[in-house]
C-alpha atoms as a PDB file:
ATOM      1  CA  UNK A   1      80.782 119.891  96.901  1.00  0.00           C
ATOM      2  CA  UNK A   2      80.888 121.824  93.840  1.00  0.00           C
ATOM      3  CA  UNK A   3      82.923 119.236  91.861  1.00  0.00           C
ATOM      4  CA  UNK A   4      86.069 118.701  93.874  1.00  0.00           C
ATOM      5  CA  UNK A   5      87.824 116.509  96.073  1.00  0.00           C
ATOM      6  CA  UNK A   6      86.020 116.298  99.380  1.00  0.00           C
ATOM      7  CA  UNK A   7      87.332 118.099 102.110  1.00  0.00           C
ATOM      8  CA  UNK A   8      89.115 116.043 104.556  1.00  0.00           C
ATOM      9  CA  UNK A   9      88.032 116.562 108.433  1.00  0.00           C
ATOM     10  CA  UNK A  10      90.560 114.209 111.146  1.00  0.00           C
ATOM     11  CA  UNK A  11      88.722 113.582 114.080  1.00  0.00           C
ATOM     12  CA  UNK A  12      90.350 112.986 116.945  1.00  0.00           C
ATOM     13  CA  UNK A  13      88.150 111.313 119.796  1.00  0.00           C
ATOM     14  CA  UNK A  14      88.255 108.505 122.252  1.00  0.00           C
ATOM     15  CA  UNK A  15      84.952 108.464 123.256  1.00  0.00           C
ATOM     16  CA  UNK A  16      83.709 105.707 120.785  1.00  0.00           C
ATOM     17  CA  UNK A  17      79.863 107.161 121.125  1.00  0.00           C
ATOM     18  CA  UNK A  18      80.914 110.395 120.579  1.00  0.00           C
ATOM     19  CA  UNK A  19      83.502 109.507 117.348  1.00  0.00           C
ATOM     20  CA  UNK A  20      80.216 107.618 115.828  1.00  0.00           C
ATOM     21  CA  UNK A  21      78.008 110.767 115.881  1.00  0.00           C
ATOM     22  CA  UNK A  22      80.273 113.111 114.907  1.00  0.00           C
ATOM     23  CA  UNK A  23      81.338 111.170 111.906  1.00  0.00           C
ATOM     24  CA  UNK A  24      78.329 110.094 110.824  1.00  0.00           C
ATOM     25  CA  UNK A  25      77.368 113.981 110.715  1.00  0.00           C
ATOM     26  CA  UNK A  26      80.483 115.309 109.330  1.00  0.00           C
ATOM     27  CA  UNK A  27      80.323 112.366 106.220  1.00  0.00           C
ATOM     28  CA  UNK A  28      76.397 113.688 106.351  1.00  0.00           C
ATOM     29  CA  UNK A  29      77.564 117.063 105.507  1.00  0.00           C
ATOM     30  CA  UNK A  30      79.891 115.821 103.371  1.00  0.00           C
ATOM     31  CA  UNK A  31      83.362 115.592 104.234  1.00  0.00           C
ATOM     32  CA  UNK A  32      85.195 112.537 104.285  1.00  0.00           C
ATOM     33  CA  UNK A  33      86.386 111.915 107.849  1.00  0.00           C
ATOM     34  CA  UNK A  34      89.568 110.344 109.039  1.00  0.00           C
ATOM     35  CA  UNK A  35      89.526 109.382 112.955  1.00  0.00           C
ATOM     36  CA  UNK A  36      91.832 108.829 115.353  1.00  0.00           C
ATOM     37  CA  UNK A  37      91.078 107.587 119.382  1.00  0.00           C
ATOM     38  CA  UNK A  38      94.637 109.236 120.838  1.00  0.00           C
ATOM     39  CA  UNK A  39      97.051 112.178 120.290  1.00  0.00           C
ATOM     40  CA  UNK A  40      99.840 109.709 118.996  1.00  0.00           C
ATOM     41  CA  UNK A  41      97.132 108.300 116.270  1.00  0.00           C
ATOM     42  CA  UNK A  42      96.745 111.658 115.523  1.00  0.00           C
ATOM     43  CA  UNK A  43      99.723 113.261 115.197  1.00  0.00           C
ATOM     44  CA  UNK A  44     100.766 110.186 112.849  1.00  0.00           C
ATOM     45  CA  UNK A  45      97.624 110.546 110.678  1.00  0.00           C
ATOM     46  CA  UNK A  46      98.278 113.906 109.773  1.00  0.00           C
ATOM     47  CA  UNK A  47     101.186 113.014 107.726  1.00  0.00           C
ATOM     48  CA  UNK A  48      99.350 110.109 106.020  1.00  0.00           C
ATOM     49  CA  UNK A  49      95.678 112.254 105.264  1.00  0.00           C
ATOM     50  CA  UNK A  50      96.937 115.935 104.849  1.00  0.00           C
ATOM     51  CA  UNK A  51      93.667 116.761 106.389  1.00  0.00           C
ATOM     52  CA  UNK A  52      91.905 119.862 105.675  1.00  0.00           C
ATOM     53  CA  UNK A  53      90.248 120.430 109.531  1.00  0.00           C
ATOM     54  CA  UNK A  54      90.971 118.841 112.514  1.00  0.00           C
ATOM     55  CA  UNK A  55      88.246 118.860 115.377  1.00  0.00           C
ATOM     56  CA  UNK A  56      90.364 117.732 118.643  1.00  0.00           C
ATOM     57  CA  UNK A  57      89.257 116.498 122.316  1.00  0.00           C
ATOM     58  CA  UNK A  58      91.270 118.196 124.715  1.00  0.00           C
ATOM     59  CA  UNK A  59      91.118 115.133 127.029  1.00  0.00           C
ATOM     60  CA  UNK A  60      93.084 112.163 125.437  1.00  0.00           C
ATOM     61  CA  UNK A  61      95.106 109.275 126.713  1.00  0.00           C
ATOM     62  CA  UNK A  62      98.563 109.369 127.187  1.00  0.00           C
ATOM     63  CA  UNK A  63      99.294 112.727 124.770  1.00  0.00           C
ATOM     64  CA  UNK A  64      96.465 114.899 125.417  1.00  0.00           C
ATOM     65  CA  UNK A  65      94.824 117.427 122.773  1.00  0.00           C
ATOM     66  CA  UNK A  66      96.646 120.491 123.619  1.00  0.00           C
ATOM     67  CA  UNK A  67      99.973 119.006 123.016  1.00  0.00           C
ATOM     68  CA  UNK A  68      99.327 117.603 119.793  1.00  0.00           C
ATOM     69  CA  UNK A  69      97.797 120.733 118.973  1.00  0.00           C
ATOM     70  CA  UNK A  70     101.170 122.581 120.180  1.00  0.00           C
ATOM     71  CA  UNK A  71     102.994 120.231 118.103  1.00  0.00           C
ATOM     72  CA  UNK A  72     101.061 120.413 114.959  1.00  0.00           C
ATOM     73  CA  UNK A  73     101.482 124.431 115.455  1.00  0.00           C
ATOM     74  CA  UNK A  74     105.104 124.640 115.798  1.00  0.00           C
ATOM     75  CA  UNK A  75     105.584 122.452 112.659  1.00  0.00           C
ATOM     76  CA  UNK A  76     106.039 124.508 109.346  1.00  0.00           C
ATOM     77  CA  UNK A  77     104.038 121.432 107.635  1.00  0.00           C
ATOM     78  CA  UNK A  78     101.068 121.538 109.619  1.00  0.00           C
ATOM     79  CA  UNK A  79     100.922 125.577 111.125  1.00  0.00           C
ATOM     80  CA  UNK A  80      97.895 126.446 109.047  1.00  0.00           C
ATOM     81  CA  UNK A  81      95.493 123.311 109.013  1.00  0.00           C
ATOM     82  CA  UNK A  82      92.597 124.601 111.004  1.00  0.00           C
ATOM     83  CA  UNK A  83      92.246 123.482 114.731  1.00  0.00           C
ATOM     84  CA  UNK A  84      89.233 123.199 116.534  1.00  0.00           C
ATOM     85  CA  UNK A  85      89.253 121.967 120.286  1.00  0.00           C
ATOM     86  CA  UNK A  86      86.250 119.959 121.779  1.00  0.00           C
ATOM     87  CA  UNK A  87      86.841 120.274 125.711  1.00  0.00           C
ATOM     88  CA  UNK A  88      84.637 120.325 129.030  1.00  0.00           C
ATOM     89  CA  UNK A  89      86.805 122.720 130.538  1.00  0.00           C
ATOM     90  CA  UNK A  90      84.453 125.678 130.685  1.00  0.00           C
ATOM     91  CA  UNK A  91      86.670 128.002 132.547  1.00  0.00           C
ATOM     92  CA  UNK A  92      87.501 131.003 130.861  1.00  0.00           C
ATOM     93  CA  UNK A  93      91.412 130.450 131.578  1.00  0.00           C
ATOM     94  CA  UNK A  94      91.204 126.825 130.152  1.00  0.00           C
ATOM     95  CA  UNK A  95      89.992 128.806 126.528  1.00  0.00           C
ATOM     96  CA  UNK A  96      92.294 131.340 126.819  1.00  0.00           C
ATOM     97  CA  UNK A  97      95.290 128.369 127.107  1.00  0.00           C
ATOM     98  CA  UNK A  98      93.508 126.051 124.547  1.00  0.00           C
ATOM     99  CA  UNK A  99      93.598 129.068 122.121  1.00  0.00           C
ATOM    100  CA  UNK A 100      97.190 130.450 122.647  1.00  0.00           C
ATOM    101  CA  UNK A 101      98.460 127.325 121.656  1.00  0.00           C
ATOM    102  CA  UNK A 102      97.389 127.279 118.824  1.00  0.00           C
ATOM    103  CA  UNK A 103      93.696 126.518 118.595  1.00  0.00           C
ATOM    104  CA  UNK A 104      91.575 128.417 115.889  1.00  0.00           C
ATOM    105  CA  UNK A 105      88.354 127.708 117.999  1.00  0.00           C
ATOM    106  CA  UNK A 106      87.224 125.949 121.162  1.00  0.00           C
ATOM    107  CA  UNK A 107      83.420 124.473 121.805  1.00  0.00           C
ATOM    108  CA  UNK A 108      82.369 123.607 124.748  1.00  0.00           C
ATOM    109  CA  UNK A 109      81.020 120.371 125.806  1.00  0.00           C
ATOM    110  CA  UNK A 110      78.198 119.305 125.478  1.00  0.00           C
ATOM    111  CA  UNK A 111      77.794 121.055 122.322  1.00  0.00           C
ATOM    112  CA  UNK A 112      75.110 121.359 119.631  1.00  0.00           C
ATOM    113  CA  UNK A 113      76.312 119.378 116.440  1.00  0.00           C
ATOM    114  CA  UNK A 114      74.638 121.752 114.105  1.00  0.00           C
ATOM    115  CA  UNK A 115      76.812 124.525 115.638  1.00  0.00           C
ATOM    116  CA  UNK A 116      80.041 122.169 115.151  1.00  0.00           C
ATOM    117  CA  UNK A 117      79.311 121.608 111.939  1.00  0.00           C
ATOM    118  CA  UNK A 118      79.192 125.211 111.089  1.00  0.00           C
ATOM    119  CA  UNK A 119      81.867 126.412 112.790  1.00  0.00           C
ATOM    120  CA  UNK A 120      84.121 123.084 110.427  1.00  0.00           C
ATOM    121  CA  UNK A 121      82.555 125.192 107.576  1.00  0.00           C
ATOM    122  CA  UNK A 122      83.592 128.613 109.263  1.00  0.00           C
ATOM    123  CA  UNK A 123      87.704 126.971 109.161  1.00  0.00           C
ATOM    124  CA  UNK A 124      86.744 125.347 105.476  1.00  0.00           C
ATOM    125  CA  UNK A 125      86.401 128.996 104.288  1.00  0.00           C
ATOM    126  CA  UNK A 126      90.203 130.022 104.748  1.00  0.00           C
ATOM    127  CA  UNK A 127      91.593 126.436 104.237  1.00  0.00           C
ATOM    128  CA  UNK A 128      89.653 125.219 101.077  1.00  0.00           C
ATOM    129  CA  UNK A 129      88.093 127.876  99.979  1.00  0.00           C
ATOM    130  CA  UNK A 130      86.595 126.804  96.387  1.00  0.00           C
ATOM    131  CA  UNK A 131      84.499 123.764  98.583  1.00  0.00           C
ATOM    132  CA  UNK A 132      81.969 126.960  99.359  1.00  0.00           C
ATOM    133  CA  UNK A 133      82.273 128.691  95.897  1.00  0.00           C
ATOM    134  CA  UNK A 134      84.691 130.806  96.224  1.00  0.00           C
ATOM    135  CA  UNK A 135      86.347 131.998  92.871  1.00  0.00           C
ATOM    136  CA  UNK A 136      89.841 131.070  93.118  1.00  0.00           C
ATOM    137  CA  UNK A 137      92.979 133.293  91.669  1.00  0.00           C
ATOM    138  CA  UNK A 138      96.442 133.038  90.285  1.00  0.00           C
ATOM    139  CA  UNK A 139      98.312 134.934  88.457  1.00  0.00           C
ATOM    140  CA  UNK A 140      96.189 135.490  85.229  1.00  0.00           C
ATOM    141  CA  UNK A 141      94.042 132.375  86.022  1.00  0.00           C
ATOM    142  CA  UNK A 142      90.920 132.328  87.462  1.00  0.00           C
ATOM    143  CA  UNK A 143      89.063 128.936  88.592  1.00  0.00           C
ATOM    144  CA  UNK A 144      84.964 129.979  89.430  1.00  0.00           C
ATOM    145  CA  UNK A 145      84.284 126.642  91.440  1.00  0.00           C
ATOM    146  CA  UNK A 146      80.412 127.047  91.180  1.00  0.00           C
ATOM    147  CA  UNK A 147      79.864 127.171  87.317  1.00  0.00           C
ATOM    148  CA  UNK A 148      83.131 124.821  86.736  1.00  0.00           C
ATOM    149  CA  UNK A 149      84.999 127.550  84.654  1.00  0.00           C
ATOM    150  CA  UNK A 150      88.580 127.803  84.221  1.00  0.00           C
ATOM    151  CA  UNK A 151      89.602 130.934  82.211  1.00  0.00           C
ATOM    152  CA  UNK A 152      93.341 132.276  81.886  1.00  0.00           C
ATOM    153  CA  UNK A 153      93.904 135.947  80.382  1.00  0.00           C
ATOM    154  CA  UNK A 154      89.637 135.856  80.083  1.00  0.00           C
ATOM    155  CA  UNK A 155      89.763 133.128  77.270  1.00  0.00           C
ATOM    156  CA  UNK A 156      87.975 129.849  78.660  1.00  0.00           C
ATOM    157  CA  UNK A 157      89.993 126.692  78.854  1.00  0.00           C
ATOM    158  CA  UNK A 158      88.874 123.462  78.367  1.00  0.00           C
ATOM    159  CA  UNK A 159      89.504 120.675  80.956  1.00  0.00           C
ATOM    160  CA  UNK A 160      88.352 117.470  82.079  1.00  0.00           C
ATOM    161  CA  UNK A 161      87.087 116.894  85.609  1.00  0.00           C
ATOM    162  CA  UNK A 162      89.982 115.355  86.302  1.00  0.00           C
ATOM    163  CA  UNK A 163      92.490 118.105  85.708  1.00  0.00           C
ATOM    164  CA  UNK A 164      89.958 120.924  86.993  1.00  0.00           C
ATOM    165  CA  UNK A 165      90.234 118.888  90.341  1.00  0.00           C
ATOM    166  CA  UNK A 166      93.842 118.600  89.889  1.00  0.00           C
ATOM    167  CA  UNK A 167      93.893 122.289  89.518  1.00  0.00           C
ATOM    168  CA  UNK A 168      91.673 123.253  91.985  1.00  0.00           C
ATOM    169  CA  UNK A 169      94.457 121.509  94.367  1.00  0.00           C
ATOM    170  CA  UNK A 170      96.648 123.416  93.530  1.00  0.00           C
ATOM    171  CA  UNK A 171      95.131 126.921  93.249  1.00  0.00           C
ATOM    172  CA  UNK A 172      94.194 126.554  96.731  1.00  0.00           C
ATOM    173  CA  UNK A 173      97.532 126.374  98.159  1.00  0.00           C
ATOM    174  CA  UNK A 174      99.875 127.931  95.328  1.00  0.00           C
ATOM    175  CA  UNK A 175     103.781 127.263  96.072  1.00  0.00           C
ATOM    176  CA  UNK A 176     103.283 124.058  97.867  1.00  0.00           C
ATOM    177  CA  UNK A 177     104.503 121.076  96.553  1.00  0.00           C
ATOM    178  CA  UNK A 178     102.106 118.032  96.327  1.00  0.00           C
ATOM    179  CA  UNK A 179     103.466 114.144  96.149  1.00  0.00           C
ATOM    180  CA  UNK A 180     102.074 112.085  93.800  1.00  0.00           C
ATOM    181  CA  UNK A 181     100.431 109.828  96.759  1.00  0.00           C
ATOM    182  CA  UNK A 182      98.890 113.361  98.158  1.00  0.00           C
ATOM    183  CA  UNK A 183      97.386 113.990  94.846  1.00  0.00           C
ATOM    184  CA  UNK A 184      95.818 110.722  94.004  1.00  0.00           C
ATOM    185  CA  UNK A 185      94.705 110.648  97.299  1.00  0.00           C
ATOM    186  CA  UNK A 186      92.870 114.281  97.351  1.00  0.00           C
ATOM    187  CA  UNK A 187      92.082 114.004  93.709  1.00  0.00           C
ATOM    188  CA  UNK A 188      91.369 110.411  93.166  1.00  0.00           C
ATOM    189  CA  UNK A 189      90.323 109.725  96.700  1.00  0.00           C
ATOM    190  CA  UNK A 190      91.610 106.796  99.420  1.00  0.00           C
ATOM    191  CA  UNK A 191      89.831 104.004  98.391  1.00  0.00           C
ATOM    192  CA  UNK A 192      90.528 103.866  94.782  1.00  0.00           C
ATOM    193  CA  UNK A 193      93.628 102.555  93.310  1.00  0.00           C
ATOM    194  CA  UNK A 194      95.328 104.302  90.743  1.00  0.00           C
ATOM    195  CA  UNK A 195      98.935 103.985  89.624  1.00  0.00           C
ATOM    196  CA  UNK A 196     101.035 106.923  90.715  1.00  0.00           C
ATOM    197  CA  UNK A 197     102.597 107.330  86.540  1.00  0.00           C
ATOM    198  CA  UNK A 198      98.397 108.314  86.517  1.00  0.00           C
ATOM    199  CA  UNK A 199      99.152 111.398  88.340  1.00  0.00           C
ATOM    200  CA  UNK A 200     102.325 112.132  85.855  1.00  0.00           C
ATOM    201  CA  UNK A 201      99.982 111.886  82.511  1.00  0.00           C
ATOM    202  CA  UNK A 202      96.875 114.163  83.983  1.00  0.00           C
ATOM    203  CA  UNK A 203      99.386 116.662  85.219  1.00  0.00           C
ATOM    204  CA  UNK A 204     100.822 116.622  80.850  1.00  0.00           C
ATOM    205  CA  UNK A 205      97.279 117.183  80.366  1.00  0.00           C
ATOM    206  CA  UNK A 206      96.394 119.918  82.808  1.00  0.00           C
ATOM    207  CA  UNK A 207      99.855 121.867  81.552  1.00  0.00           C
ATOM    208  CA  UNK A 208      98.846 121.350  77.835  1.00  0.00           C
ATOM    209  CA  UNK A 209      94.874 122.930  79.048  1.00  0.00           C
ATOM    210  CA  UNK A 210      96.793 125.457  80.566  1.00  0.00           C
ATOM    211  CA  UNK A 211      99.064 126.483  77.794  1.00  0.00           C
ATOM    212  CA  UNK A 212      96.172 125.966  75.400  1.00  0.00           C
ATOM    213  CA  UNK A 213      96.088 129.856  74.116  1.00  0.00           C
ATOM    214  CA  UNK A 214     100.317 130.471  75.164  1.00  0.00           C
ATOM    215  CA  UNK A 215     101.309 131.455  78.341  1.00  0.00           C
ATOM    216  CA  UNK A 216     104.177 130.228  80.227  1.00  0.00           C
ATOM    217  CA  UNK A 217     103.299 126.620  82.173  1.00  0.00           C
ATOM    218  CA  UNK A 218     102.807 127.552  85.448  1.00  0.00           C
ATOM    219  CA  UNK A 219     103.102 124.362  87.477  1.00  0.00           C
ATOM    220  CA  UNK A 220     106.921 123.048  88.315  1.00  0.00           C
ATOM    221  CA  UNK A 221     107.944 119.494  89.140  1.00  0.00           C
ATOM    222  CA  UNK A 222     110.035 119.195  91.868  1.00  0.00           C
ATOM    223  CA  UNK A 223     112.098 116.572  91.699  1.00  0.00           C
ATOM    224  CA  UNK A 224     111.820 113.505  93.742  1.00  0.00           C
ATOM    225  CA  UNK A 225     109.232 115.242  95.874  1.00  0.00           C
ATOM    226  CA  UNK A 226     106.205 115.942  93.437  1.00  0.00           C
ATOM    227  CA  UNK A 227     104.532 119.200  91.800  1.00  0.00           C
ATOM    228  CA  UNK A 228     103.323 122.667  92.526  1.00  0.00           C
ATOM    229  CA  UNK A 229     101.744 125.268  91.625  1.00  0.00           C
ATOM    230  CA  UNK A 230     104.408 128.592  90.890  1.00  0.00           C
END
């Protein structure tokens, strides 16, 4: 996906045949998928995965989709990840409810996976936009996922992939402030274990790309909480 971080997709399902396919698509398309088989799973893995997406059954045990979907809307934290509700509640009033809570689409079961699949894209657009190419702004720097450019005032700056991906973080959501476990965990990925002081040295290195031709450093540590981006 052009170079960065894959986006993250939580799927939240108890239907263990229906969990397998979907993920098994969505990591086919390639996202990296984080599931969850109730609304209390969910609403704890959000914290922990930051995800990108979140594709959520209606019908769940015990906390059911629309009120983790209420909850994740009424959080400042959480208002903006992308919701999309799975649900075999046809009726038009059942949509209309679904979608004033807080939903940014509803499918209908049974629904074709292809369609799914786009419609994650469709959500991926607004949320992490340079995964589909989209040349990313700030200020007077400009990040062009799709021929892995980074220029600042029009002069081209050298970085390693590690930075660009760093940067790319950040220019997707300038002004929020990123912990050093959220970084090495959408930069580095889950699996891999890096030391957190990694995060502090390829953030020296992304500031010292940045400042490479003057300029004032753009990112700001925040302290005891992590770094952002203006």
């Amino acid at each position: 996906m052009a170079g960065n971080a894959q986006p993250i997709v939580l799927l939240v399902e108890d239907e263990a045949a229906q969990r397998e396919v979907l993920s098994y698509n969505l990591e086919a398309e390639g996202f990296r998928v984080t599931t969850a088989c109730n609304g209390e799973e969910a609403l704890m893995l959000v914290d922990e995965v930051s995800p990108d997406v979140i594709v959520l059954d209606w019908m769940l045990p015990n906390v059911s989709g629309i009120e983790v979907c209420r909850q994740l809307k009424t959080r400042a934290d959480t208002r903006n990840v992308p919701i999309i509700m799975l649900s075999a509640r046809s009726e038009e009033v059942d949509r209309v409810r679904g979608l004033e809570t807080g939903a940014d689409d509803y499918v209908i079961k049974p629904y074709s996976v292809v369609e799914l699949m786009a419609r994650v894209r469709t959500q991926l657009r607004r949320t992490r936009p340079s995964t589909v190419g989209i040349v990313l702004d700030y200020d007077d720097i400009r990040l062009d996922p799709e021929s892995h450019k980074v220029f600042r005032a029009d002069k081209v700056l050298k970085l390693g992939p590690t930075e660009f991906r760093l940067l790319t973080t950040f220019m997707e959501k300038p002004g929020r402030v990123w912990s050093r476990e959220q970084l090495l965990d959408r930069v580095w990925g889950r699996d891999i274990y890096v030391d957190t002081r990694t995060v502090d040295v390829h953030i020296g290195r992304l500031r010292k790309a940045l400042c490479q031709f003057g300029g004032e450093d753009p990112l700001r540590t925040v302290r005891g909480a992590g770094y952002a981006l203006g």
